[in-house]
Protein backbone atom coordinates (compact mmCIF):
# COMPACT_ATOMS: atom_id res chain seq x y z
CA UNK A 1 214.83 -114.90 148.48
CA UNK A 2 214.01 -111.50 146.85
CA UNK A 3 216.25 -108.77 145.20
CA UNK A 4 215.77 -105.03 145.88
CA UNK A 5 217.38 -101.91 145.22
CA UNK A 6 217.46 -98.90 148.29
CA UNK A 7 218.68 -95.28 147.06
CA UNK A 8 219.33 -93.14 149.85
CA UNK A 9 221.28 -89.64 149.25
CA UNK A 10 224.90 -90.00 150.92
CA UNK A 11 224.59 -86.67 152.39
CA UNK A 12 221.49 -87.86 154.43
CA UNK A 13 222.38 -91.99 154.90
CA UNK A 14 225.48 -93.40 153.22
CA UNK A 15 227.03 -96.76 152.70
CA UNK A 16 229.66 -95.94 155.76
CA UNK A 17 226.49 -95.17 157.92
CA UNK A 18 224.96 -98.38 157.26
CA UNK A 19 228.33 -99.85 157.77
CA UNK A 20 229.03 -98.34 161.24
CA UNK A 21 225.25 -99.94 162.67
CA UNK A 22 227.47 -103.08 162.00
CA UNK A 23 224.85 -106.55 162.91
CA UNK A 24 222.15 -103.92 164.58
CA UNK A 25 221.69 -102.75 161.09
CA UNK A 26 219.25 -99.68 160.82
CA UNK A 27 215.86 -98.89 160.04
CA UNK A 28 215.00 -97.82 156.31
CA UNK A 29 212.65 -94.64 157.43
CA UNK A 30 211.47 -92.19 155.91
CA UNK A 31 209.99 -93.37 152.57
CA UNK A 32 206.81 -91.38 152.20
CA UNK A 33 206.16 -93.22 148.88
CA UNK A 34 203.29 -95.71 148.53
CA UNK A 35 204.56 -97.62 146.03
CA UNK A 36 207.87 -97.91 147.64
CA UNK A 37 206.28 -98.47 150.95
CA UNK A 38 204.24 -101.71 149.30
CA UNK A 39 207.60 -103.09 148.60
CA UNK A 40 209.24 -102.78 152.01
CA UNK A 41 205.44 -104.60 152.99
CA UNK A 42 206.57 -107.52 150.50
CA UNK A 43 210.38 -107.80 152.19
CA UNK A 44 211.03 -110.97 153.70
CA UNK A 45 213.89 -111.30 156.32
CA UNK A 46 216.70 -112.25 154.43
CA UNK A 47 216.60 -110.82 150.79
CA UNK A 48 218.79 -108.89 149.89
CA UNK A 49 219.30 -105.21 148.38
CA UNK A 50 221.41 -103.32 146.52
CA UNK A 51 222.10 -99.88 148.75
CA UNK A 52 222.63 -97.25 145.95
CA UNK A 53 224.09 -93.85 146.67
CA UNK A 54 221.82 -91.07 144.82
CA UNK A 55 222.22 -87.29 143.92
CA UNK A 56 225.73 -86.83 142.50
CA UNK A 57 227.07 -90.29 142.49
CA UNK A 58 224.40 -92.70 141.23
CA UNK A 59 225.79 -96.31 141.85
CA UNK A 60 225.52 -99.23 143.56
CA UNK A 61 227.92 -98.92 146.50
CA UNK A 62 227.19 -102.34 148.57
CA UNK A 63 224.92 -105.25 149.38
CA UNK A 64 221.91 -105.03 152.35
CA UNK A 65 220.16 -107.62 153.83
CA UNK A 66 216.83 -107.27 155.46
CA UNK A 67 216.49 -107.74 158.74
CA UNK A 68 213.24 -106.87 160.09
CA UNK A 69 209.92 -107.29 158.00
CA UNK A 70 207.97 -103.75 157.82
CA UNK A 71 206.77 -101.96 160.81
CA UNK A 72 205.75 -98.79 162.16
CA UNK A 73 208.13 -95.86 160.59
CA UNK A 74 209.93 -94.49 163.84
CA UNK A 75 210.23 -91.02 162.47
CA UNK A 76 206.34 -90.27 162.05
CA UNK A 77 203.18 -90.51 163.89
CA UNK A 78 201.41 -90.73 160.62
CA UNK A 79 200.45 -94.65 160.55
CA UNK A 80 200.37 -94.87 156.97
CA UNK A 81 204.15 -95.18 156.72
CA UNK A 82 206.29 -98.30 157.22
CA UNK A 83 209.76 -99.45 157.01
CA UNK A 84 212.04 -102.50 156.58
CA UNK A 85 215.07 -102.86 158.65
CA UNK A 86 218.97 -103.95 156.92
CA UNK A 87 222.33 -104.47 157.29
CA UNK A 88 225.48 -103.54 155.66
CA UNK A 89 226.64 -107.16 154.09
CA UNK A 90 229.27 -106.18 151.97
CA UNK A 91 230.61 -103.16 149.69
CA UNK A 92 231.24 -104.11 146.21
CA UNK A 93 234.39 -104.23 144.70
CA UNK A 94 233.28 -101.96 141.29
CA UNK A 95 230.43 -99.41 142.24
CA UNK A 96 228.19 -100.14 139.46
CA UNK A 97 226.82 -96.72 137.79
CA UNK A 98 223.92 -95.78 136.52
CA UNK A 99 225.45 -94.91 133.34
CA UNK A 100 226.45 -98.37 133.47
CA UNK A 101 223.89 -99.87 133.71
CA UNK A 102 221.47 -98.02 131.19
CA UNK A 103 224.35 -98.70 128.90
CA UNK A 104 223.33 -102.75 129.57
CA UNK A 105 220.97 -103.44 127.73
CA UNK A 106 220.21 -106.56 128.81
CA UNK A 107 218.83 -104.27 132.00
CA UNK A 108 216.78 -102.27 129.82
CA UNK A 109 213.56 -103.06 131.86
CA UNK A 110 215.22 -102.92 135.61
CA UNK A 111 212.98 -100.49 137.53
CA UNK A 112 216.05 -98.45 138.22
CA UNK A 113 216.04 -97.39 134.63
CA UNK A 114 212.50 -96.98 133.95
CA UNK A 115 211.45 -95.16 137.38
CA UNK A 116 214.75 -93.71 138.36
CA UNK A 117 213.22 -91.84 140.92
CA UNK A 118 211.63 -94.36 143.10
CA UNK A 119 213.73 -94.81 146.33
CA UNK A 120 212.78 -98.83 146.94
CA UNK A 121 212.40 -101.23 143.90
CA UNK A 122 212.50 -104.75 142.79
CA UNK A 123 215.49 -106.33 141.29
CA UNK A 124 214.84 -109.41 139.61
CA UNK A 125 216.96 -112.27 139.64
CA UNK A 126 218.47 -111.79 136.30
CA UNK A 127 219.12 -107.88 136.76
CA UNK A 128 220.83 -109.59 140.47
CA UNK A 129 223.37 -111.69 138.44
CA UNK A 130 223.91 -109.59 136.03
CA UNK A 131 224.54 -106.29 138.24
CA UNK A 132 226.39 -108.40 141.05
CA UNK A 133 228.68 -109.49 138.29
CA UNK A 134 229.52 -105.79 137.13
CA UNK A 135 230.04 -104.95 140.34
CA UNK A 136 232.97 -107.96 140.79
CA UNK A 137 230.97 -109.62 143.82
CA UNK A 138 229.46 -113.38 143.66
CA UNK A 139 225.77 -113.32 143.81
C-alpha cells in the first residue's frame, strides 16, 4: 500500500462532500497538473490518502481510500487528464495543520512542505505514522 495526500478547497469539494458519496466514493477530477496527474497514474486500489482542506484552513481533515485506478477525467474532453476515484474512510480526531506540521521537523522533506502547492502528492510511510499519530488516528 501507498500513502498520498489530496488538497481540495472546501468551498469547491470538502471533507462532508466526500463523506455524503458514502461507499460510491467520488471521482478526484479536475487536476490539470501533470505531475499530480502521474501520481493518480501510480494509485493502486487501496492506498490510502490524506484529504486536506486548502485555502483558509490548511489541515488534514480525514483519511481516503482509493477506489478506482486512473481513468478518463469526466469533466473534460481533453484526453490528457486523468483521475483516481476515493472514499471517505474516516475523519481524524485532531485536524493536523500545516503549521503543524512544518513545525515537525522530522517532516521537513514531506512534499506538502516543500511543494505546498501541488494538489496530489506522495506521503511516505514515515510522514504516514508520524502525521496519523498527530492527528490521534491508528495508522
Amino acid at each position: 500500500m501507498r500513502y498520498w495526500l489530496f488538497k481540495s478547497e472546501p468551498s469547491d469539494w470538502s471533507w462532508d462532500d466526500q463523506v455524503a458519496k458514502g461507499d460510491a466514493g467520488e471521482e478526484w477530477d479536475g487536476v490539470r497538473n501533470y505531475q499530480a496527474r502521474n501520481f493518480m497514474r501510480e494509485m493502486e486500489i487501496g492506498d490510502r490518502g490524506f484529504f486536506y482542506h486548502s485555502q483558509k484552513e490548511k489541515a488534514v481533515v480525514g483519511i481516503v481510500e482509493v477506489i478506482a485506478t486512473a481513468h478518463p477525467d469526466s469533466t473534460t474532453d481533453d484526453p490528457r487528464w486523468e483521475c483516481v476515484d476515493v472514499k471517505a474512510v474516516e475523519p481524524v480526531e485532531t485536524p493536523v495543520t500545516l503549521d503543524k506540521i512544518k513545525a515537525d521537523p522530522r517532516l521537513a522533506d514531506m512534499v506538502l512542505v516543500k511543494s505546498p502547492r501541488l494538489s496530489v502528492q506522495p506521503v511516505t510511510s514515515e510522514e504516514w505514522r508520524i502525521v496519523c499519530g498527530m492527528a490521534g488516528i491508528d495508522p
